[in-house]
PDB file of N, CA and C in Angstrom:
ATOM      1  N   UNK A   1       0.842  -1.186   0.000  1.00  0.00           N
ATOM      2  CA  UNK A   1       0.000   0.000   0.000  1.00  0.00           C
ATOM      3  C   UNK A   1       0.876   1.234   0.000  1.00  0.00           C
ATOM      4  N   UNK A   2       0.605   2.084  -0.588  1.00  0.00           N
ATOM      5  CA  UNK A   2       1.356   3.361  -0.812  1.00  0.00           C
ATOM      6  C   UNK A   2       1.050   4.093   0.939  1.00  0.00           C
ATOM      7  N   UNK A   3       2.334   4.909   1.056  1.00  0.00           N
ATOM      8  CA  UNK A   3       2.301   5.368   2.526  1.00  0.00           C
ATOM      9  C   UNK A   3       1.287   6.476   2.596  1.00  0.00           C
ATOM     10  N   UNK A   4       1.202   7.115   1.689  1.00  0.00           N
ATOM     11  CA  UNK A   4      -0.144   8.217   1.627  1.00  0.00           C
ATOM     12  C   UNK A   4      -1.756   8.279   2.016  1.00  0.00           C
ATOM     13  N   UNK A   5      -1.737   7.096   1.519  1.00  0.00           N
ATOM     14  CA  UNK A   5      -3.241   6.427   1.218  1.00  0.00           C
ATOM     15  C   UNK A   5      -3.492   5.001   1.843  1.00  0.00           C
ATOM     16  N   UNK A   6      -4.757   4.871   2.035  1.00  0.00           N
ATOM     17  CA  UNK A   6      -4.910   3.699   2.470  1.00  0.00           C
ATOM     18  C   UNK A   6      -5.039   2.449   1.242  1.00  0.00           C
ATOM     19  N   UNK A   7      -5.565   3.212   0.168  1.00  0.00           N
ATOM     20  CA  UNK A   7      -5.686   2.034  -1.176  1.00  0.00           C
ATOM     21  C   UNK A   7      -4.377   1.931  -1.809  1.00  0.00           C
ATOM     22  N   UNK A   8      -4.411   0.402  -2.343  1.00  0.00           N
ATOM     23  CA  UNK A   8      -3.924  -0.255  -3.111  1.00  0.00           C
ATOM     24  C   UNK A   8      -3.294  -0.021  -4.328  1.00  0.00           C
ATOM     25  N   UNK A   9      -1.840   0.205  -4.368  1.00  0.00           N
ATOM     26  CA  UNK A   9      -1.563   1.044  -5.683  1.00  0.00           C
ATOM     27  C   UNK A   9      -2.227  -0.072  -6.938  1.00  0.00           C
ATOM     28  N   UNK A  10      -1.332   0.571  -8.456  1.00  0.00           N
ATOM     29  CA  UNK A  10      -1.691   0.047  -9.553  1.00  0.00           C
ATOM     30  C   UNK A  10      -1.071  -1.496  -9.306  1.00  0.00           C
ATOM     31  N   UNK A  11       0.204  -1.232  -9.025  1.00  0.00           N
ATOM     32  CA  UNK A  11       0.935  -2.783  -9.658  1.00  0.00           C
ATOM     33  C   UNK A  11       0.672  -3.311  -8.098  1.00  0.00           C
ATOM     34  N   UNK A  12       0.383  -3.218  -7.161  1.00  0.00           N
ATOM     35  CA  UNK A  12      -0.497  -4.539  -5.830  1.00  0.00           C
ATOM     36  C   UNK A  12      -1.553  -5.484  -6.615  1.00  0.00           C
ATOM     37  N   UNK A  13      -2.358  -4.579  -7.029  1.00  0.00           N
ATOM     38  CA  UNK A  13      -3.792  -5.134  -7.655  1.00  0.00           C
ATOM     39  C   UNK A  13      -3.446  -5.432  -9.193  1.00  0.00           C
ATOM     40  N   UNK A  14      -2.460  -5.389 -10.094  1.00  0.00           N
ATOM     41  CA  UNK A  14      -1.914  -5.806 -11.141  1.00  0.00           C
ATOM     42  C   UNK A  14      -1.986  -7.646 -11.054  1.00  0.00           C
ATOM     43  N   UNK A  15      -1.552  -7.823 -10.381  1.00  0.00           N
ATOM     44  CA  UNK A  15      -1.727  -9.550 -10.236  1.00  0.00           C
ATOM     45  C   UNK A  15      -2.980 -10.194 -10.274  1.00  0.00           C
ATOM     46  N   UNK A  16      -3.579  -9.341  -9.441  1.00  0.00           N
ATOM     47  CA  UNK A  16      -5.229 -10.184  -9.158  1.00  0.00           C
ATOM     48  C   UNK A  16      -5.919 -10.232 -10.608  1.00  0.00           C
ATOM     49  N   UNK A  17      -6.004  -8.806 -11.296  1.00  0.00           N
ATOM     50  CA  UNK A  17      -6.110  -8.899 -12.902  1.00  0.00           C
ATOM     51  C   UNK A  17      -5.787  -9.862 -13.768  1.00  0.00           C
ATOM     52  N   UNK A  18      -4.634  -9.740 -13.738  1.00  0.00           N
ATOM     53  CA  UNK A  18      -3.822 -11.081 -14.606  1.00  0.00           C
ATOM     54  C   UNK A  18      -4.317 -12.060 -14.136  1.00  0.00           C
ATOM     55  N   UNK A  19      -4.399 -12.654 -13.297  1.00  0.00           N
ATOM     56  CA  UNK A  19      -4.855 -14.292 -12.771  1.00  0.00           C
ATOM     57  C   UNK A  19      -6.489 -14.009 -12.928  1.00  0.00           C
ATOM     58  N   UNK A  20      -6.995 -13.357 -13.627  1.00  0.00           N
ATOM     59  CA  UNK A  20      -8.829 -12.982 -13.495  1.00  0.00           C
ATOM     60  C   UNK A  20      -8.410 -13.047 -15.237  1.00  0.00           C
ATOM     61  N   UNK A  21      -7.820 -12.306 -16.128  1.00  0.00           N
ATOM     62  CA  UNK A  21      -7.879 -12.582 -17.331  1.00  0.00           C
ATOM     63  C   UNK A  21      -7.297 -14.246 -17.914  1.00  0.00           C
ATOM     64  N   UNK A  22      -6.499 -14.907 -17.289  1.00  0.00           N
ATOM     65  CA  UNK A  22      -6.371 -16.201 -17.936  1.00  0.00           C
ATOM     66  C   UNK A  22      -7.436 -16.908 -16.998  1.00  0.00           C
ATOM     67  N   UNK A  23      -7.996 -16.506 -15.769  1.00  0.00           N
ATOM     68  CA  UNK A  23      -9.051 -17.536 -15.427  1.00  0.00           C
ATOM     69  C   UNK A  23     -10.077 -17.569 -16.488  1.00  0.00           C
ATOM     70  N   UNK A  24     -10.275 -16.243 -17.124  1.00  0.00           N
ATOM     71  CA  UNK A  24     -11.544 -16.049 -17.674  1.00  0.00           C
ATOM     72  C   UNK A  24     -11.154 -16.986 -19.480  1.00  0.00           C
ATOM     73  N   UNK A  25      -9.985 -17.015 -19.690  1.00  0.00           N
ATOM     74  CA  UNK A  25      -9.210 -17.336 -20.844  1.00  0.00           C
ATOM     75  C   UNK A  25      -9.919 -19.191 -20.869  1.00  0.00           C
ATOM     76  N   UNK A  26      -9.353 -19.204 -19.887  1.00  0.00           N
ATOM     77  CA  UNK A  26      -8.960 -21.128 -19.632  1.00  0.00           C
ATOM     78  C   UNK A  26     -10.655 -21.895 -18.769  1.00  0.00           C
ATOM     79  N   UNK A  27     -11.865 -20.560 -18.322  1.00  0.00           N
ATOM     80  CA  UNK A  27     -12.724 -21.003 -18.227  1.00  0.00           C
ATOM     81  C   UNK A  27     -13.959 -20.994 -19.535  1.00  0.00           C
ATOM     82  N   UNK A  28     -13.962 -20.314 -20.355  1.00  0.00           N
ATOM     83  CA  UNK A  28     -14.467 -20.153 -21.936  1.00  0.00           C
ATOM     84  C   UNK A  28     -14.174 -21.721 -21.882  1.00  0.00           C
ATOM     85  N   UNK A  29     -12.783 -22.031 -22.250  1.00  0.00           N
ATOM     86  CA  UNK A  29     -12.301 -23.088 -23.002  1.00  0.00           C
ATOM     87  C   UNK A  29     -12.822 -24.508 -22.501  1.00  0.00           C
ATOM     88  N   UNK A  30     -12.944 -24.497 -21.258  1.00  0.00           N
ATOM     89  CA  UNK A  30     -13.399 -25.177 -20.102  1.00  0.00           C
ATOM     90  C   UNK A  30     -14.935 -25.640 -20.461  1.00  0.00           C
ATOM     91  N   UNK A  31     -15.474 -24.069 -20.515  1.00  0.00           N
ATOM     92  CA  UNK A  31     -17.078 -24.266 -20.230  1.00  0.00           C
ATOM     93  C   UNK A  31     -17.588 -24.649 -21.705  1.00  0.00           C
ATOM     94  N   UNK A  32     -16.527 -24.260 -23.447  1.00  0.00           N
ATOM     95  CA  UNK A  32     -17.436 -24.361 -24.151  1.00  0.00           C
ATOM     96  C   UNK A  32     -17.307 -26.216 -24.816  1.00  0.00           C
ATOM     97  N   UNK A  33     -16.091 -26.934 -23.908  1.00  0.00           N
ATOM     98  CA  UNK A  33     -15.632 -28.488 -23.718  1.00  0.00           C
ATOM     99  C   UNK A  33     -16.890 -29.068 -23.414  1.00  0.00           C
ATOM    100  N   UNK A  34     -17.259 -28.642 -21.900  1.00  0.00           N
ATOM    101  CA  UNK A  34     -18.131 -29.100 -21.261  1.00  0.00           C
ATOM    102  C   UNK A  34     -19.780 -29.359 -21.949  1.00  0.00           C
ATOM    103  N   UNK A  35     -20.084 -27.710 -22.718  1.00  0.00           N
ATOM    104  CA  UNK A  35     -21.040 -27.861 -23.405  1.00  0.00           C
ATOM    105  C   UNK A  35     -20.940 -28.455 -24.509  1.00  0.00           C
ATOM    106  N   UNK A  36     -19.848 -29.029 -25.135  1.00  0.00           N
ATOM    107  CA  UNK A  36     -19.682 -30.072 -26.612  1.00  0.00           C
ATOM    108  C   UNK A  36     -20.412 -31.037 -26.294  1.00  0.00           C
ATOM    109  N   UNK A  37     -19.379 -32.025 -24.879  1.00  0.00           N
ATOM    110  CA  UNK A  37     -19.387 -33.353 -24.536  1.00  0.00           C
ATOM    111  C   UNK A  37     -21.141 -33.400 -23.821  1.00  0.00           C
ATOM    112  N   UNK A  38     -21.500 -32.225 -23.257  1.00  0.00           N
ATOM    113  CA  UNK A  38     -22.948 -32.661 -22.334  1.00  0.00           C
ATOM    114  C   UNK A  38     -23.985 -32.314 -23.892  1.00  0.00           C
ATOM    115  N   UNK A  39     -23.823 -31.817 -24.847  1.00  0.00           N
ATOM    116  CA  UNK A  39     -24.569 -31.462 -25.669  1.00  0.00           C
ATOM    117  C   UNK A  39     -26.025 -30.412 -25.098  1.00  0.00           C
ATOM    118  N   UNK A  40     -25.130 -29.495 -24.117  1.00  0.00           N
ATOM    119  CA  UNK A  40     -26.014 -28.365 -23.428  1.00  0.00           C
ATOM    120  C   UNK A  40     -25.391 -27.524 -23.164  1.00  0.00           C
ATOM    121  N   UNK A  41     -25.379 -26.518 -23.869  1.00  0.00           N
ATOM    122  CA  UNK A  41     -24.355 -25.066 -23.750  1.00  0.00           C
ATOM    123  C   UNK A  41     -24.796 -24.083 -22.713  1.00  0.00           C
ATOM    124  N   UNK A  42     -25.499 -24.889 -21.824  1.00  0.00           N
ATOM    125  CA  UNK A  42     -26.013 -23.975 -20.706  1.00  0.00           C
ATOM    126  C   UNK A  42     -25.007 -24.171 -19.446  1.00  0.00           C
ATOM    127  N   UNK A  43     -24.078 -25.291 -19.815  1.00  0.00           N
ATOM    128  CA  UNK A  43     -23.135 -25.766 -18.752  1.00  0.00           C
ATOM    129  C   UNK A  43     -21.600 -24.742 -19.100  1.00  0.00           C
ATOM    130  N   UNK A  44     -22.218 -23.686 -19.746  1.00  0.00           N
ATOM    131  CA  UNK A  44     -20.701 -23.289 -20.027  1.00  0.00           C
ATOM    132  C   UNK A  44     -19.929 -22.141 -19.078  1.00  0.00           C
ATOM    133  N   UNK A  45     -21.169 -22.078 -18.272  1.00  0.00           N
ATOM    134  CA  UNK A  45     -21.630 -21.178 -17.184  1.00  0.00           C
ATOM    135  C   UNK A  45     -20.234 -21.567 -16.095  1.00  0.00           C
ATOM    136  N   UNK A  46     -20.692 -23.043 -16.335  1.00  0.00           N
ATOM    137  CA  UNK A  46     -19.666 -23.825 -15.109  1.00  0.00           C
ATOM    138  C   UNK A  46     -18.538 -23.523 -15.393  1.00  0.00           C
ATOM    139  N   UNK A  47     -18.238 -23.993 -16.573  1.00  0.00           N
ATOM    140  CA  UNK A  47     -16.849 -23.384 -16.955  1.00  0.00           C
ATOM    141  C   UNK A  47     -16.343 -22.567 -16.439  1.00  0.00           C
ATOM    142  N   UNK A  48     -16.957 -20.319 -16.820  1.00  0.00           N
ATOM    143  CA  UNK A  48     -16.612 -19.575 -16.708  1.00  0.00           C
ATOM    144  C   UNK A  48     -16.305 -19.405 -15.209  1.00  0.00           C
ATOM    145  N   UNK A  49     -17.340 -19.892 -14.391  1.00  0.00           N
ATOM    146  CA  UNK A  49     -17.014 -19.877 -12.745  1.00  0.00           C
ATOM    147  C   UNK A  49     -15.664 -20.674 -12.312  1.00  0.00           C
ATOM    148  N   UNK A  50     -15.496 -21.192 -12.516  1.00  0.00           N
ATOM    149  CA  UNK A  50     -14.486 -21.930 -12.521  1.00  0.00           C
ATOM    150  C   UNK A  50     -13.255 -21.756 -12.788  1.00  0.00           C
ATOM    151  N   UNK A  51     -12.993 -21.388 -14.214  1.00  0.00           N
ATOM    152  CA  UNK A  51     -12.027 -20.549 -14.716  1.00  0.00           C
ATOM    153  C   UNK A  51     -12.027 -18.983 -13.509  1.00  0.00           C
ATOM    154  N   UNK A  52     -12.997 -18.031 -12.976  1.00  0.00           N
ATOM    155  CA  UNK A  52     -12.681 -16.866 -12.111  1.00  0.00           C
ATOM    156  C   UNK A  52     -12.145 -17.397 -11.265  1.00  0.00           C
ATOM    157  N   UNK A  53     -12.686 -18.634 -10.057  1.00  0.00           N
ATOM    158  CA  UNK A  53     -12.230 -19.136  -9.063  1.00  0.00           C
ATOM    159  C   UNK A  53     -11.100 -19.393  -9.181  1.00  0.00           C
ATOM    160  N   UNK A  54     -10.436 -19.999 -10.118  1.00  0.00           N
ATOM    161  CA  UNK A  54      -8.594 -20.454 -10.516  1.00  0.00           C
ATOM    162  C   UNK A  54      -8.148 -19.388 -10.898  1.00  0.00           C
ATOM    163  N   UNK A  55      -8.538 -18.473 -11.839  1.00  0.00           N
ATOM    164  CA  UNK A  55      -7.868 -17.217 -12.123  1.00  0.00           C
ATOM    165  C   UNK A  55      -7.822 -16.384 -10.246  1.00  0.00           C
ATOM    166  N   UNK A  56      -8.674 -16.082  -9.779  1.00  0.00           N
ATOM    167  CA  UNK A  56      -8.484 -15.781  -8.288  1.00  0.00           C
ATOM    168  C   UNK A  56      -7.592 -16.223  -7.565  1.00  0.00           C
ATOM    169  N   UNK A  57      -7.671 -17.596  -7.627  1.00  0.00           N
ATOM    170  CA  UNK A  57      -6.374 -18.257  -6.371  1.00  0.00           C
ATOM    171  C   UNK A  57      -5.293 -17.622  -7.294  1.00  0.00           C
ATOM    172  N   UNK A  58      -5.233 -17.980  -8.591  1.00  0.00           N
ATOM    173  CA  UNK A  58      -3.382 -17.623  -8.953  1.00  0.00           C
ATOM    174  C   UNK A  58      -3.133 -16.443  -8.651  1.00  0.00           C
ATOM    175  N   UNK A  59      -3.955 -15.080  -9.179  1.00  0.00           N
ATOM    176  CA  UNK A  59      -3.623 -14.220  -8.925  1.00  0.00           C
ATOM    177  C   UNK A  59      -3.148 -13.923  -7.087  1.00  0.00           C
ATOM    178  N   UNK A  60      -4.264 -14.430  -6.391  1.00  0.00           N
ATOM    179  CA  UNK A  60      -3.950 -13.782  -5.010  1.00  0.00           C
ATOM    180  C   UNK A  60      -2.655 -14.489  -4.344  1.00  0.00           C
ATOM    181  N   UNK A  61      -2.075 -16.029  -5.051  1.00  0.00           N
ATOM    182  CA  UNK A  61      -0.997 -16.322  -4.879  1.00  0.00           C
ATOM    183  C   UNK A  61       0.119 -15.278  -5.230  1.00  0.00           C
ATOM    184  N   UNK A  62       0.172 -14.767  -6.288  1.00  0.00           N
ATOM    185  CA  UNK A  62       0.730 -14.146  -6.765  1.00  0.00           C
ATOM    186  C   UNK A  62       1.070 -12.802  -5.822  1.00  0.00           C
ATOM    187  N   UNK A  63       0.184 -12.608  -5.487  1.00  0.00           N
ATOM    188  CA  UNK A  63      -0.189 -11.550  -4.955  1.00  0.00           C
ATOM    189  C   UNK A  63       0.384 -11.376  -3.617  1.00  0.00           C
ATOM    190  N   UNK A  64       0.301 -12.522  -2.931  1.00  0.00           N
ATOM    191  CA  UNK A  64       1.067 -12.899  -1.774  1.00  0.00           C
ATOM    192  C   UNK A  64       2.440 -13.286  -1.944  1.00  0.00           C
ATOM    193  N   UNK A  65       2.949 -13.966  -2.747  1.00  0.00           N
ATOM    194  CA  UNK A  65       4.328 -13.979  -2.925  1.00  0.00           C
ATOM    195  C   UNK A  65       5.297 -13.260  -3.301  1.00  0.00           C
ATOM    196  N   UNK A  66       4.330 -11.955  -4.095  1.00  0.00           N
ATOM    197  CA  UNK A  66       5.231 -10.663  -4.054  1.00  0.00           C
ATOM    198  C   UNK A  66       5.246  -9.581  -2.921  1.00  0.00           C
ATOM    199  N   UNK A  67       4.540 -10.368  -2.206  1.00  0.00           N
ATOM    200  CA  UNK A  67       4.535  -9.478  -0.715  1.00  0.00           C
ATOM    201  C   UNK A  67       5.616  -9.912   0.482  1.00  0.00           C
ATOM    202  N   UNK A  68       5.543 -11.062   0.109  1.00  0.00           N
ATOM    203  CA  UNK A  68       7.130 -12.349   0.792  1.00  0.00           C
ATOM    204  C   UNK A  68       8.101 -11.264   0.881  1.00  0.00           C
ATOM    205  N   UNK A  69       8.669 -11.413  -0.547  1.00  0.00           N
ATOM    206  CA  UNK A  69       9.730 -11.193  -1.219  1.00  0.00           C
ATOM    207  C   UNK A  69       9.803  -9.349  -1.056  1.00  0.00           C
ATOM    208  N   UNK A  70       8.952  -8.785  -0.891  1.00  0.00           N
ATOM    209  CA  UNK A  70       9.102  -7.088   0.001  1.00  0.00           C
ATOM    210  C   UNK A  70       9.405  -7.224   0.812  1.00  0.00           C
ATOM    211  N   UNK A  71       8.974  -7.950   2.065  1.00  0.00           N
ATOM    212  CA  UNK A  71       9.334  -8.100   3.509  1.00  0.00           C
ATOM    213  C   UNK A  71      10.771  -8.391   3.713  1.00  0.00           C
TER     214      UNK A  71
END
């Protein structure tokens, strides 16, 4: 956090982004699999959730391990 302010500069919250754009990347791909094989493209839903939830953990890993490595 910047000493000024209480919020979160650009590059803190830079990670969480990135791990939210390939979640969203690798849950498409996920959800439009799912709707091939079930022959119901209403499951593609699952996908996309899925893909945020993994894009989330990486990023906030991320996110935490560049906080390690400050300390």
């Amino acid at each position: 956090m910047s000493s000024d302010s209480g919020k979160e500069s650009r590059q803190e919250t830079n990670y969480l982004g990135l791990g939210m754009g390939v979640g969203m990347l690798f849950g498409a791909a996920l959800g439009i699999v799912y709707g091939i094989v079930l022959d119901n493209m209403a499951f593609m839903s699952i996908g996309v959730g899925g893909g945020l939830a993994i894009g989330l953990s990486i990023g906030a890993g991320l996110e935490a391990r560049k906080k390690e490595k400050e300390q």
